[in-house]
PDB file of N, CA and C in Angstrom:
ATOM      1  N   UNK A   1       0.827  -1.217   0.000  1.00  0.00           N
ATOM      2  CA  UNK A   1       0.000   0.000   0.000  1.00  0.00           C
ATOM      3  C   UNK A   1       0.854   1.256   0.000  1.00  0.00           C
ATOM      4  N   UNK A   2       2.268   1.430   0.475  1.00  0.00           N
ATOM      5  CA  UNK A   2       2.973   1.856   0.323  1.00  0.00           C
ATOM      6  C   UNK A   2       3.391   2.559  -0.808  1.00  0.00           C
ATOM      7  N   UNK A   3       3.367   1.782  -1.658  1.00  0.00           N
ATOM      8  CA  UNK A   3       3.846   2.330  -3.659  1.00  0.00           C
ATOM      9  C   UNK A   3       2.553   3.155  -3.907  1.00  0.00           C
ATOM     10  N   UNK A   4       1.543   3.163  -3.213  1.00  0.00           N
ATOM     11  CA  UNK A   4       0.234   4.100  -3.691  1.00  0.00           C
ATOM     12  C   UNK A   4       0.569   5.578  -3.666  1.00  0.00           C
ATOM     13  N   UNK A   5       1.128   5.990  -2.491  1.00  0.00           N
ATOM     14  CA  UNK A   5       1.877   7.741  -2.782  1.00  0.00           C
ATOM     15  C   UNK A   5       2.474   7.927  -3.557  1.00  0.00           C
ATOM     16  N   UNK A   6       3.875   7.252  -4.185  1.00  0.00           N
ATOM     17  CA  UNK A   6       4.194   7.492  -5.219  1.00  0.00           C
ATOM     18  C   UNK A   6       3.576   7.892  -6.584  1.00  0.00           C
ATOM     19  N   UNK A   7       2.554   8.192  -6.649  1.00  0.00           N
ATOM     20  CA  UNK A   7       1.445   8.382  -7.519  1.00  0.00           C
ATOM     21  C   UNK A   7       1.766   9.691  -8.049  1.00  0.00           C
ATOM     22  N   UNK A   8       2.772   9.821  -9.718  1.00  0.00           N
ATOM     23  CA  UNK A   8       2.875  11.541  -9.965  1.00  0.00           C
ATOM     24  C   UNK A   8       4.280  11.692  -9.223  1.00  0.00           C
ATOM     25  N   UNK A   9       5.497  10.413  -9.042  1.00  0.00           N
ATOM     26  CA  UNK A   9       6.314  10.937  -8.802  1.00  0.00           C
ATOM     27  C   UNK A   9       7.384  10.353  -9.147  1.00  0.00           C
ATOM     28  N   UNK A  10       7.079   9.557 -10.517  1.00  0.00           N
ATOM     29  CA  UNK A  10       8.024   9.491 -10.981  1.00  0.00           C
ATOM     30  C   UNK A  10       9.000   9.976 -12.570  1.00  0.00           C
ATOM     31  N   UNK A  11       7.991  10.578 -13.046  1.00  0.00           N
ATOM     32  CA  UNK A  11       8.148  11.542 -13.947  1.00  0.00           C
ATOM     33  C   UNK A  11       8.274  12.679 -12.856  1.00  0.00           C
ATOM     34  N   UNK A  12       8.189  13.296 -11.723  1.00  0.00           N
ATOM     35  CA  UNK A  12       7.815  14.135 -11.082  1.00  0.00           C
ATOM     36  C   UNK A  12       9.193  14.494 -10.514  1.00  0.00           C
ATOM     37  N   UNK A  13       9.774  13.576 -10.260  1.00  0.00           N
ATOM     38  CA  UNK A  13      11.282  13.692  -9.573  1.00  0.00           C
ATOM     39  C   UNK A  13      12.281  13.870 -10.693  1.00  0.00           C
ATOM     40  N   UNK A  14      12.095  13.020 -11.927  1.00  0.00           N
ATOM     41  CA  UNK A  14      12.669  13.911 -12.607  1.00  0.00           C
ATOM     42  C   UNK A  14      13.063  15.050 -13.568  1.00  0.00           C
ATOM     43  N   UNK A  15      11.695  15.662 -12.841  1.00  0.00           N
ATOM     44  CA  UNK A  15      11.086  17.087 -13.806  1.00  0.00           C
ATOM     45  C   UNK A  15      11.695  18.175 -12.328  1.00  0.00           C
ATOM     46  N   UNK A  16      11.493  17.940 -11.449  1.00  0.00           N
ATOM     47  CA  UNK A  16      12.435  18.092 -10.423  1.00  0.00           C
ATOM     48  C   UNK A  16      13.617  18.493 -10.191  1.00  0.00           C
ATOM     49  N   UNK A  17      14.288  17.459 -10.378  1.00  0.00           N
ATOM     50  CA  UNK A  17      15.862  17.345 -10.565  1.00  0.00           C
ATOM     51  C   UNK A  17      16.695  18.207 -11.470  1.00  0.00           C
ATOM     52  N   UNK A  18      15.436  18.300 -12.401  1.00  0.00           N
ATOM     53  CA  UNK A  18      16.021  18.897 -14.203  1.00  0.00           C
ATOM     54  C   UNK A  18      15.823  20.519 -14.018  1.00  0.00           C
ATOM     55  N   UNK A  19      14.796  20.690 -12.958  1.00  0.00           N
ATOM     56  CA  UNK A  19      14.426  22.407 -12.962  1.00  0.00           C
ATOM     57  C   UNK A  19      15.006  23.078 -12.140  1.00  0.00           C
ATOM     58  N   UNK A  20      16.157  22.085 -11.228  1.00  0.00           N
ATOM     59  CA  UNK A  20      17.200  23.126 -10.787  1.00  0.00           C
ATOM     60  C   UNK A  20      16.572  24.484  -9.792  1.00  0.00           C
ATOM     61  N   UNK A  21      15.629  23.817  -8.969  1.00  0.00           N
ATOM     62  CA  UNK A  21      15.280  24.372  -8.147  1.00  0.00           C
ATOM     63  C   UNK A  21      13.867  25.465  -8.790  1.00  0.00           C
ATOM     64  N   UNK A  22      13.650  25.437  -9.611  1.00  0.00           N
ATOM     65  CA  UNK A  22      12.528  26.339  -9.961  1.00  0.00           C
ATOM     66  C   UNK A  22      11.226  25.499 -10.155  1.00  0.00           C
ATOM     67  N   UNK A  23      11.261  24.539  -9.603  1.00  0.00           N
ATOM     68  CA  UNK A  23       9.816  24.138  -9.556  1.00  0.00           C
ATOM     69  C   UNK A  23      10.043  23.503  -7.935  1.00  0.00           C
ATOM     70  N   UNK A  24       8.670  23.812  -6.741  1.00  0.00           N
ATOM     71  CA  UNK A  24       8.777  22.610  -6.126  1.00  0.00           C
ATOM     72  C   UNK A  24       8.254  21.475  -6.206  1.00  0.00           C
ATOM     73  N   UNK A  25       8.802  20.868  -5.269  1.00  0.00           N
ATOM     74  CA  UNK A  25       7.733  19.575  -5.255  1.00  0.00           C
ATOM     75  C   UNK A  25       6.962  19.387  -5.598  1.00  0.00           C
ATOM     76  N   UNK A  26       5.921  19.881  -5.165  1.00  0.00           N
ATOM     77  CA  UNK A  26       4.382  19.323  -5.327  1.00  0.00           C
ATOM     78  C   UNK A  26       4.348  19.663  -6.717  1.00  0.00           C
ATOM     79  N   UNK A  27       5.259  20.977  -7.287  1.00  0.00           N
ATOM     80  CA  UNK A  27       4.799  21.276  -8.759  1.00  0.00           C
ATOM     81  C   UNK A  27       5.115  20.248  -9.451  1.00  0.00           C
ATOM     82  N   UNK A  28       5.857  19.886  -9.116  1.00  0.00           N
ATOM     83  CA  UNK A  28       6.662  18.635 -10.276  1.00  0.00           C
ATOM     84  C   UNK A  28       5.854  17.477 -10.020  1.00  0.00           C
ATOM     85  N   UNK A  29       5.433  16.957  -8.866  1.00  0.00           N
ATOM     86  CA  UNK A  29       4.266  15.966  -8.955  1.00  0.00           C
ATOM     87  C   UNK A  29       3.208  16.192  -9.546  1.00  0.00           C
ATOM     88  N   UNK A  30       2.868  16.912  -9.506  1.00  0.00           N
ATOM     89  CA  UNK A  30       1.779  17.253 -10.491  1.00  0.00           C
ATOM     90  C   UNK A  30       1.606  17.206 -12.122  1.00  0.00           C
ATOM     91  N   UNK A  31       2.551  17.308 -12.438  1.00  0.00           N
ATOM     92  CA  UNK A  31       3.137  17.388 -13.620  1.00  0.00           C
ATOM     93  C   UNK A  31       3.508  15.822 -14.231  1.00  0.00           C
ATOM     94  N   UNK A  32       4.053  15.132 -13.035  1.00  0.00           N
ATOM     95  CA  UNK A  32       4.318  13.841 -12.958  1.00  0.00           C
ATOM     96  C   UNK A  32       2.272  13.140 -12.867  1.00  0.00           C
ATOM     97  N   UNK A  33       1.815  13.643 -12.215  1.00  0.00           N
ATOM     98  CA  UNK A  33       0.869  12.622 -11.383  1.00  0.00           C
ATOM     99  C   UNK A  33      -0.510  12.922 -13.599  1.00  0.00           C
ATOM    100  N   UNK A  34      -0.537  13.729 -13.933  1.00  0.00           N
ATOM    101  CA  UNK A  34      -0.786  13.762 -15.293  1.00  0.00           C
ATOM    102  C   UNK A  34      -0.095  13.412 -16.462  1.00  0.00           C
ATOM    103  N   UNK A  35       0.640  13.217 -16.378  1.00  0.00           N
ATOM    104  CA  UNK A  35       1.755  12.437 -17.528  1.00  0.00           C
ATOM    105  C   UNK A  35       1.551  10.816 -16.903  1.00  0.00           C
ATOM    106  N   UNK A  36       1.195  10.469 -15.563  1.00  0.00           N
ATOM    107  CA  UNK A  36       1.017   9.133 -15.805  1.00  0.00           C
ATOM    108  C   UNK A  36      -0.602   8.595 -15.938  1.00  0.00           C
ATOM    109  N   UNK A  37      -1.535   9.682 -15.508  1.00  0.00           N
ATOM    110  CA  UNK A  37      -2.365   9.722 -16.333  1.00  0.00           C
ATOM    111  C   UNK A  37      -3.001   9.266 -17.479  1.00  0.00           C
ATOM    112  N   UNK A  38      -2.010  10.285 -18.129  1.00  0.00           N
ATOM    113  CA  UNK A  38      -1.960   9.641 -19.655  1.00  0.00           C
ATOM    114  C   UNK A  38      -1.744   8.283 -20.310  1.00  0.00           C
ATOM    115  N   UNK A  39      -0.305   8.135 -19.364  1.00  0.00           N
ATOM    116  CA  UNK A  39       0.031   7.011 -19.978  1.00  0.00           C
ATOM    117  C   UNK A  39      -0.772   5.502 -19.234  1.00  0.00           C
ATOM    118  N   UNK A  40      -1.845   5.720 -18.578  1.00  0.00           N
ATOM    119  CA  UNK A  40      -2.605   5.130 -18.168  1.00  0.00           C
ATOM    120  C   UNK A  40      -3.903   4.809 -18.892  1.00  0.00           C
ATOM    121  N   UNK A  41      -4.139   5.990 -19.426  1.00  0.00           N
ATOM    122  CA  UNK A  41      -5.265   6.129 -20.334  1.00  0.00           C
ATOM    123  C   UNK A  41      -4.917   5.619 -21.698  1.00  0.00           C
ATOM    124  N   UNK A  42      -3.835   5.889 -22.081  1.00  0.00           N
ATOM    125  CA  UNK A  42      -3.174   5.342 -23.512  1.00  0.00           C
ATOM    126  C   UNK A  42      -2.842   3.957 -23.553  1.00  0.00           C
ATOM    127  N   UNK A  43      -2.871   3.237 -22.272  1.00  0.00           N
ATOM    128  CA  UNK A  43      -2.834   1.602 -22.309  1.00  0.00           C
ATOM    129  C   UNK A  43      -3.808   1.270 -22.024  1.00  0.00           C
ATOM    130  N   UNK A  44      -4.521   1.408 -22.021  1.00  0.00           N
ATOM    131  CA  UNK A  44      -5.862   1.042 -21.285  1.00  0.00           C
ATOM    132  C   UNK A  44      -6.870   0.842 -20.219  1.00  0.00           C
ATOM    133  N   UNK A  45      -5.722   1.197 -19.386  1.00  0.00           N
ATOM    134  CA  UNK A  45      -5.491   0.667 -17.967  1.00  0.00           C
ATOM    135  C   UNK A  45      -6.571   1.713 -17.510  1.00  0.00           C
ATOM    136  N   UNK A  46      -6.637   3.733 -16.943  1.00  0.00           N
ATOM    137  CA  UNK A  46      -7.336   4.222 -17.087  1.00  0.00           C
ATOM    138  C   UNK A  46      -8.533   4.509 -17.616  1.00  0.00           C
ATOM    139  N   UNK A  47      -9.573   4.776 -17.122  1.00  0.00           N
ATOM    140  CA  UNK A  47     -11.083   5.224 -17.818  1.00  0.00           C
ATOM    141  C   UNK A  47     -10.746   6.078 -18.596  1.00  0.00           C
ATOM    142  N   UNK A  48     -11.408   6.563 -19.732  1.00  0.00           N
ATOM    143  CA  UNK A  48     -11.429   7.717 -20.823  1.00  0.00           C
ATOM    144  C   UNK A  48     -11.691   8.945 -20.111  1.00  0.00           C
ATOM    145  N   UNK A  49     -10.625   9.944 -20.645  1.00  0.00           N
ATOM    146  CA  UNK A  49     -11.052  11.129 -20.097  1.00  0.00           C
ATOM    147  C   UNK A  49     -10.234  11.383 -18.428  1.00  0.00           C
ATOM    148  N   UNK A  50     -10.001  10.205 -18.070  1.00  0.00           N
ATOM    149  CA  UNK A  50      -9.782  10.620 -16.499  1.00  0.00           C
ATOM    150  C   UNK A  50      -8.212  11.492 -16.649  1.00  0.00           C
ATOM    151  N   UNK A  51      -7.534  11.722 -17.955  1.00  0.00           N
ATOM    152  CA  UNK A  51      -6.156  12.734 -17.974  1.00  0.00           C
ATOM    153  C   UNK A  51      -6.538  13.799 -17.994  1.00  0.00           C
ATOM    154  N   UNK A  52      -7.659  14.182 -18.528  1.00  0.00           N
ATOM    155  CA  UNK A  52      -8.410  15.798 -18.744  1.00  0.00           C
ATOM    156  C   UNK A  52      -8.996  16.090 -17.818  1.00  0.00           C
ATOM    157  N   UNK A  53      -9.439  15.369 -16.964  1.00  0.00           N
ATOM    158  CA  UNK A  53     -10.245  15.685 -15.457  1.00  0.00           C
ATOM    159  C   UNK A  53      -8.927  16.253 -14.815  1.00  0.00           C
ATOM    160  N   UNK A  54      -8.277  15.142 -14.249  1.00  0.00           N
ATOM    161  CA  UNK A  54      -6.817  15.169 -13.746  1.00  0.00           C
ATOM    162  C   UNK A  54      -6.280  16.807 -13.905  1.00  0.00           C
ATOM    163  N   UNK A  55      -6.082  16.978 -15.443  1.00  0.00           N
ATOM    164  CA  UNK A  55      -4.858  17.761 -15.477  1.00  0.00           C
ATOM    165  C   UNK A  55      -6.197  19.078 -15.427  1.00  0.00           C
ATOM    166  N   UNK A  56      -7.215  18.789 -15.642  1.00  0.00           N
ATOM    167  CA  UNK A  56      -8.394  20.400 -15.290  1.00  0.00           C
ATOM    168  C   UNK A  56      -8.483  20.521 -13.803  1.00  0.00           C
ATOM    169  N   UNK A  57      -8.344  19.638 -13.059  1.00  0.00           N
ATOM    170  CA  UNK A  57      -8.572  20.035 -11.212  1.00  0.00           C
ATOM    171  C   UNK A  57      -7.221  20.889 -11.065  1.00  0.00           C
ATOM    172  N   UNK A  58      -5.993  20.340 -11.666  1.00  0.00           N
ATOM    173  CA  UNK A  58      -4.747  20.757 -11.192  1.00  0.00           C
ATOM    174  C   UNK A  58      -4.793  21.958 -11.528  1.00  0.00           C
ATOM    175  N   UNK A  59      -5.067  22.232 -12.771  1.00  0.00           N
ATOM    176  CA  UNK A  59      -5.132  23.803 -13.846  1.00  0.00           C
ATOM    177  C   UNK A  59      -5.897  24.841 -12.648  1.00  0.00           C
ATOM    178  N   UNK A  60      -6.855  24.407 -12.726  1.00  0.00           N
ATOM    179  CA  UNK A  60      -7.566  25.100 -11.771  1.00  0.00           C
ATOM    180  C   UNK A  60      -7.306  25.533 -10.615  1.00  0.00           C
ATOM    181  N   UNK A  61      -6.293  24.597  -9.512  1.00  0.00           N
ATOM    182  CA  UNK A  61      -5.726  25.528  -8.069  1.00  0.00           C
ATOM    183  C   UNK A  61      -4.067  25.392  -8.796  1.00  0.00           C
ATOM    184  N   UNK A  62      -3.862  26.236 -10.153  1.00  0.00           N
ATOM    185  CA  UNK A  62      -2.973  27.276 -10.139  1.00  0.00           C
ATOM    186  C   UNK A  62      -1.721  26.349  -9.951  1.00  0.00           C
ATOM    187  N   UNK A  63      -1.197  24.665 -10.222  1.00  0.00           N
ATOM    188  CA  UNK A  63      -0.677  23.606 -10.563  1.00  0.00           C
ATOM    189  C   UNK A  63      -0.051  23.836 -12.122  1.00  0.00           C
ATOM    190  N   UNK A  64       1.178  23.814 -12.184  1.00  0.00           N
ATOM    191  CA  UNK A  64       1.284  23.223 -13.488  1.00  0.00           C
ATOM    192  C   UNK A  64       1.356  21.800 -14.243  1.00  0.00           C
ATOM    193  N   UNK A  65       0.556  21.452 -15.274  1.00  0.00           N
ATOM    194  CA  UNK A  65       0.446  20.309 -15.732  1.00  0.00           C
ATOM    195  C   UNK A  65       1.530  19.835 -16.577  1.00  0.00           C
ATOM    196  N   UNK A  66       2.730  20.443 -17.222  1.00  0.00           N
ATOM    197  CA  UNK A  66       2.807  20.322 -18.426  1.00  0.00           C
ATOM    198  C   UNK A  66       4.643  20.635 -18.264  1.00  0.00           C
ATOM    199  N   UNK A  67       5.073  19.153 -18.429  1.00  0.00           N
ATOM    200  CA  UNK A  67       7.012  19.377 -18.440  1.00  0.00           C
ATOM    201  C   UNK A  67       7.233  20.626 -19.218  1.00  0.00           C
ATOM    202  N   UNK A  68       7.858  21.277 -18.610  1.00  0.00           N
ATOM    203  CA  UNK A  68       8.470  22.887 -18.594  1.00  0.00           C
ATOM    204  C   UNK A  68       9.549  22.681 -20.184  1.00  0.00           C
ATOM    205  N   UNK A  69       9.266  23.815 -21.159  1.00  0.00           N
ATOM    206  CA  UNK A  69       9.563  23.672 -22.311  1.00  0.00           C
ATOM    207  C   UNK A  69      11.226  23.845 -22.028  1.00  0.00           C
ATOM    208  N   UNK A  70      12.200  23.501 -22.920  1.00  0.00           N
ATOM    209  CA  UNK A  70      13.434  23.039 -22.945  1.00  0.00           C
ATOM    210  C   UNK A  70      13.774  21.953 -22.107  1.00  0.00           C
ATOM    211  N   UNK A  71      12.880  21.098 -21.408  1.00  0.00           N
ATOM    212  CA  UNK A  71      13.704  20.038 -20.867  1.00  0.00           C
ATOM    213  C   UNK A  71      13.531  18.573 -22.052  1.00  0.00           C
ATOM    214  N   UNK A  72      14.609  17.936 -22.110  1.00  0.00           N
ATOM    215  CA  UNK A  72      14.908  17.095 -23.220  1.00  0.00           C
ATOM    216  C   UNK A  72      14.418  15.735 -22.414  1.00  0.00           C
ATOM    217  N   UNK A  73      13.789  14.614 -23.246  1.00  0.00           N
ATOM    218  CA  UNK A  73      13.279  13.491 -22.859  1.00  0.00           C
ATOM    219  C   UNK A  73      14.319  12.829 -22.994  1.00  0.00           C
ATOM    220  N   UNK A  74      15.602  12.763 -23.503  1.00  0.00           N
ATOM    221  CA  UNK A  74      16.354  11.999 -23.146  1.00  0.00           C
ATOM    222  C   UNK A  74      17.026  12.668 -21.797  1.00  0.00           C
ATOM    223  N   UNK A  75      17.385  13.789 -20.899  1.00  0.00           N
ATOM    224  CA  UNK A  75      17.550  14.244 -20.005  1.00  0.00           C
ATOM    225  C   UNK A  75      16.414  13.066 -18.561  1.00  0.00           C
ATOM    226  N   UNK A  76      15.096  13.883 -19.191  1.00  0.00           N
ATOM    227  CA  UNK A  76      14.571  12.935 -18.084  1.00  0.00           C
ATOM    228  C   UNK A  76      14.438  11.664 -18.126  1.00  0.00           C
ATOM    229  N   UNK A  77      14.663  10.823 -19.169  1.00  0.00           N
ATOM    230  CA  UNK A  77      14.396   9.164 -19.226  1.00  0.00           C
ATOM    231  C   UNK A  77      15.633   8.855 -18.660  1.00  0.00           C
ATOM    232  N   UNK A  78      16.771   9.822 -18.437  1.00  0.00           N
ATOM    233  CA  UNK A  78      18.078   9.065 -17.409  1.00  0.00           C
ATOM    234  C   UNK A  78      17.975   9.484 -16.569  1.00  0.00           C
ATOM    235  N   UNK A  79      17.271  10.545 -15.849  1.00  0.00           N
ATOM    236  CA  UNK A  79      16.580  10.695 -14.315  1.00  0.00           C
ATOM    237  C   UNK A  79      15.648   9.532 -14.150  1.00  0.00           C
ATOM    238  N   UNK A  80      15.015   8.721 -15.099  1.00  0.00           N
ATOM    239  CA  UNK A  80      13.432   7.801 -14.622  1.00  0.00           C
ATOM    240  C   UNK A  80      14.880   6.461 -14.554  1.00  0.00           C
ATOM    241  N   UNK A  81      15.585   6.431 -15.175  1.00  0.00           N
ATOM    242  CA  UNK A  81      16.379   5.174 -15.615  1.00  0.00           C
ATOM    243  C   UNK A  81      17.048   5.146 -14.071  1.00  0.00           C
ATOM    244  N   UNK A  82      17.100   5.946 -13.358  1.00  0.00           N
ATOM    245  CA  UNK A  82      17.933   5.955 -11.957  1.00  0.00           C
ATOM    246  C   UNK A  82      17.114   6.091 -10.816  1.00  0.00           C
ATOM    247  N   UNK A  83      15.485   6.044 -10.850  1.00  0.00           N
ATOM    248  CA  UNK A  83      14.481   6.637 -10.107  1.00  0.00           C
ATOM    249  C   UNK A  83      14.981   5.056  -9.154  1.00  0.00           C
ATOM    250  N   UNK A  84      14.448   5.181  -7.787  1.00  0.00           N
ATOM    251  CA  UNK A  84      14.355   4.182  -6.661  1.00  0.00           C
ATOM    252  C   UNK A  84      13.645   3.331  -6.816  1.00  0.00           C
ATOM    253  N   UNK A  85      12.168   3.568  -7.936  1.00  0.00           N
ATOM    254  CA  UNK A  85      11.472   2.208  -7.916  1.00  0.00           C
ATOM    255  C   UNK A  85      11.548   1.537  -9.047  1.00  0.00           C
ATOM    256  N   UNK A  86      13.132   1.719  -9.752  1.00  0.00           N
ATOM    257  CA  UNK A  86      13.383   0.687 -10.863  1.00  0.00           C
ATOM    258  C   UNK A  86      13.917  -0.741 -10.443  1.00  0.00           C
ATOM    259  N   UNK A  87      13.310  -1.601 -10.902  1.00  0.00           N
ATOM    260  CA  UNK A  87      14.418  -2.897 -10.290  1.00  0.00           C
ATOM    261  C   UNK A  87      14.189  -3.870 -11.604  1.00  0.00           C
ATOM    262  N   UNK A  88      15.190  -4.669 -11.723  1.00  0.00           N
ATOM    263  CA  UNK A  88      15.208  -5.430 -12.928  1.00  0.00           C
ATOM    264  C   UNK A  88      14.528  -4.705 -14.202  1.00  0.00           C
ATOM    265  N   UNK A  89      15.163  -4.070 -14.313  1.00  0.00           N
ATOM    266  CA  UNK A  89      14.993  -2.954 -15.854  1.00  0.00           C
ATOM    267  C   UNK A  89      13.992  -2.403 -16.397  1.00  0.00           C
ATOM    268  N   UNK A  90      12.859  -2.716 -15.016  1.00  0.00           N
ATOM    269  CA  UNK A  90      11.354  -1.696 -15.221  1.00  0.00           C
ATOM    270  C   UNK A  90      11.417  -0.880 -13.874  1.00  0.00           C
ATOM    271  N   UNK A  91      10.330   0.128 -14.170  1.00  0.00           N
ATOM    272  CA  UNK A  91       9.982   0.971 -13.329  1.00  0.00           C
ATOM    273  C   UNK A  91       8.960   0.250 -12.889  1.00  0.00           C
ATOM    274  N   UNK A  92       8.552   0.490 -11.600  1.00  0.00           N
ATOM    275  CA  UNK A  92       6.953  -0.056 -11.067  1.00  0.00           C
ATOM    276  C   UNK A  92       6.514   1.746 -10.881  1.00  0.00           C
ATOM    277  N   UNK A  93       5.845   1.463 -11.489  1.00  0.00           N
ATOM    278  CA  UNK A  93       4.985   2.985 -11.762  1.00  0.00           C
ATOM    279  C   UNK A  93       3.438   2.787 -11.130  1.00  0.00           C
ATOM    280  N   UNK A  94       3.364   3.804 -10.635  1.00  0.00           N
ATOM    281  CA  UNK A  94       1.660   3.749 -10.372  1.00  0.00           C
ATOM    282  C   UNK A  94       0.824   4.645 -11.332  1.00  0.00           C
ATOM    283  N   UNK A  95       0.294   3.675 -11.580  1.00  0.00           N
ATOM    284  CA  UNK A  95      -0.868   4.352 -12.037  1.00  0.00           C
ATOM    285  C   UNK A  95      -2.521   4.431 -12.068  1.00  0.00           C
ATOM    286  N   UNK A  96      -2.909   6.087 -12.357  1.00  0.00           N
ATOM    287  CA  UNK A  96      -4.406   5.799 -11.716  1.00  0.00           C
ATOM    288  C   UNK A  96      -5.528   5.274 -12.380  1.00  0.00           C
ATOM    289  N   UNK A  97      -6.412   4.503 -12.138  1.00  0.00           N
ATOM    290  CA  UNK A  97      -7.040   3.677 -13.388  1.00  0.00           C
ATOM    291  C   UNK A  97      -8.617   4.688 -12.881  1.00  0.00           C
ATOM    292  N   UNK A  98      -9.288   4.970 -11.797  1.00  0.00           N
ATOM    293  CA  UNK A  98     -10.188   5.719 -11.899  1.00  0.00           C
ATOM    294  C   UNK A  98      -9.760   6.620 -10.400  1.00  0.00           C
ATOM    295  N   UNK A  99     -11.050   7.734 -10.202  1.00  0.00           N
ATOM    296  CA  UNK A  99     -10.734   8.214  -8.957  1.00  0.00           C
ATOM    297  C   UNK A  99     -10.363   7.673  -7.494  1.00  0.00           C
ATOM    298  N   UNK A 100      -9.427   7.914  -7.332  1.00  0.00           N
ATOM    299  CA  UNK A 100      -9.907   6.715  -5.581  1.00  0.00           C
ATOM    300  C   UNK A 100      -8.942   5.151  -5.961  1.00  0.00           C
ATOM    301  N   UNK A 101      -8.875   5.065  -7.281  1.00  0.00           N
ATOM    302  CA  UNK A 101      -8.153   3.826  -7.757  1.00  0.00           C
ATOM    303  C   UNK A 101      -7.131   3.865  -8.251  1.00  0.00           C
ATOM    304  N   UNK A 102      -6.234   2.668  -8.069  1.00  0.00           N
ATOM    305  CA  UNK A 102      -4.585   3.147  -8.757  1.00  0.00           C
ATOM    306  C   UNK A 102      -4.458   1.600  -8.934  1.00  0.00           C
ATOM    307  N   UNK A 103      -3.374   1.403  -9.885  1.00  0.00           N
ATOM    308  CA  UNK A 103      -2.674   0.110  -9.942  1.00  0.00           C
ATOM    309  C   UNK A 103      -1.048   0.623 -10.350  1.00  0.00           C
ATOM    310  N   UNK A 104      -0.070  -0.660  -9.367  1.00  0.00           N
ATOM    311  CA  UNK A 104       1.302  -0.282  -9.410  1.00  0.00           C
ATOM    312  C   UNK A 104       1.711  -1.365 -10.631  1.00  0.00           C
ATOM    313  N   UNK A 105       2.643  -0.482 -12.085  1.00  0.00           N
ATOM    314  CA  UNK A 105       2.284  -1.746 -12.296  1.00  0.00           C
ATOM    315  C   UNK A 105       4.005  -1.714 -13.346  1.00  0.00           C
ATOM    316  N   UNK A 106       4.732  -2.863 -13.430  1.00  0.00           N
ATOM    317  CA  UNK A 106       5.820  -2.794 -14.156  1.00  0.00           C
ATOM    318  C   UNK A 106       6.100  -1.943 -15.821  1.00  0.00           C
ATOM    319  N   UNK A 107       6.867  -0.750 -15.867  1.00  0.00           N
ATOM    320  CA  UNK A 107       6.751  -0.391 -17.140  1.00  0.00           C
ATOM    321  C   UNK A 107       8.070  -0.444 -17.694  1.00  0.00           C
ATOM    322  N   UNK A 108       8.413  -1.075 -18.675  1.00  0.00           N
ATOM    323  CA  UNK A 108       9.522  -0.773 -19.687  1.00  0.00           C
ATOM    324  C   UNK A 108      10.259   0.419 -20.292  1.00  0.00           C
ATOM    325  N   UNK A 109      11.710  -0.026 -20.326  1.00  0.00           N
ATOM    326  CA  UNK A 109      12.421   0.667 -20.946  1.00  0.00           C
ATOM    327  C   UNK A 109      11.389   1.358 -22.425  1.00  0.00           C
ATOM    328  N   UNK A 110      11.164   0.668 -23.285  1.00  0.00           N
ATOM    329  CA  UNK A 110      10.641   1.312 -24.609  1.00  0.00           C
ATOM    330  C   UNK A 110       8.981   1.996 -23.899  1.00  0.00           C
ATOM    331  N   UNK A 111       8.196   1.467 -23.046  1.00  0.00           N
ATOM    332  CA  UNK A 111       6.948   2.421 -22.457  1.00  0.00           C
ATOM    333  C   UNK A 111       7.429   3.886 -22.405  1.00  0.00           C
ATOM    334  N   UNK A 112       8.340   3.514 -21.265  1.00  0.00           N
ATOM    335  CA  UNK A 112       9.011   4.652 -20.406  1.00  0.00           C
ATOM    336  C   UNK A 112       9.462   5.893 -21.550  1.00  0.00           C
ATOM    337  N   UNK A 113      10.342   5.384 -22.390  1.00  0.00           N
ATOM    338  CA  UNK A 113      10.964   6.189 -23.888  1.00  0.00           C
ATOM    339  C   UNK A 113       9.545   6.958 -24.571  1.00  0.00           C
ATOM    340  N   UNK A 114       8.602   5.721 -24.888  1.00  0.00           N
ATOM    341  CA  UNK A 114       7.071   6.662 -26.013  1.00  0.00           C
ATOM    342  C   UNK A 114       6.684   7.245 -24.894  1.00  0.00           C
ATOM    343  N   UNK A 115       6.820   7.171 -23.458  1.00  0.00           N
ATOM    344  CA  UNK A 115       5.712   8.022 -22.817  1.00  0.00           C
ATOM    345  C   UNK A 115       6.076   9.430 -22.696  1.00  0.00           C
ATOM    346  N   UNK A 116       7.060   9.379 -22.205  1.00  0.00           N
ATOM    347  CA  UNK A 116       8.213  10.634 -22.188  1.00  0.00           C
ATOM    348  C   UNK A 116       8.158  10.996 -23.421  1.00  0.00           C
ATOM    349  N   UNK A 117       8.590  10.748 -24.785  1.00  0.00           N
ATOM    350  CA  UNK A 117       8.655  11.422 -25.603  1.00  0.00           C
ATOM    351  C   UNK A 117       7.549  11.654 -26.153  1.00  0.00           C
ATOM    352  N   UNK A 118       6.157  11.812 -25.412  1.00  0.00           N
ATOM    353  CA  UNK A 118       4.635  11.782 -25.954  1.00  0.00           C
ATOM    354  C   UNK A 118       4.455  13.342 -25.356  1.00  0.00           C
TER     355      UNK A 118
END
């Protein structure tokens, strides 16, 4: 139950890392917690629509949604490639499948690459 916070922080840490102090935390989770969103919704795993809900609550209390322009996806896919919850050459990523619901679930080197570069 533990891996459930991680939710939005692993794209999040290394949107983080990369902004060199101009984003905090929570901004960069946020940013993280809709980019996996997506890539939740784009496998199937997520209900339709639940990335546009997501990233409209955040929009709304003044959150940014959206990796900060000049940072390079190969920059952050070697921040995700070094993140703490990689083990045997996937990430265990959480992701949210509806409100209130999440699944943690193994993602790949090539996921990890199209999601980031999406």
């Amino acid at each position: 139950r533990r891996r459930v916070l991680n939710l939005g922080h692993t794209l999040g840490h290394a949107v983080e890392a990369l902004a060199g102090g101009e984003l905090l935390h929570g901004e960069a989770v946020a940013i993280g917690l809709v980019a996996a969103a997506r890539l939740a919704e784009s496998d199937g795993i997520a209900e339709p629509g639940l990335a546009d809900r997501v990233e409209a609550a955040l929009e709304r209390i003044g959150l940014p949604t959206r990796v900060p322009a000049g940072m390079e996806a190969e920059d952050l896919i070697g921040r995700i490639r070094h993140d703490k919850k990689r083990a045997g050459g996937v990430v265990h990523m959480v992701l949210p499948v509806a409100p209130g619901e999440v699944e943690v679930r193994p993602v790949g080197g090539a996921t990890v690459e199209r999601w980031v570069a999406s």
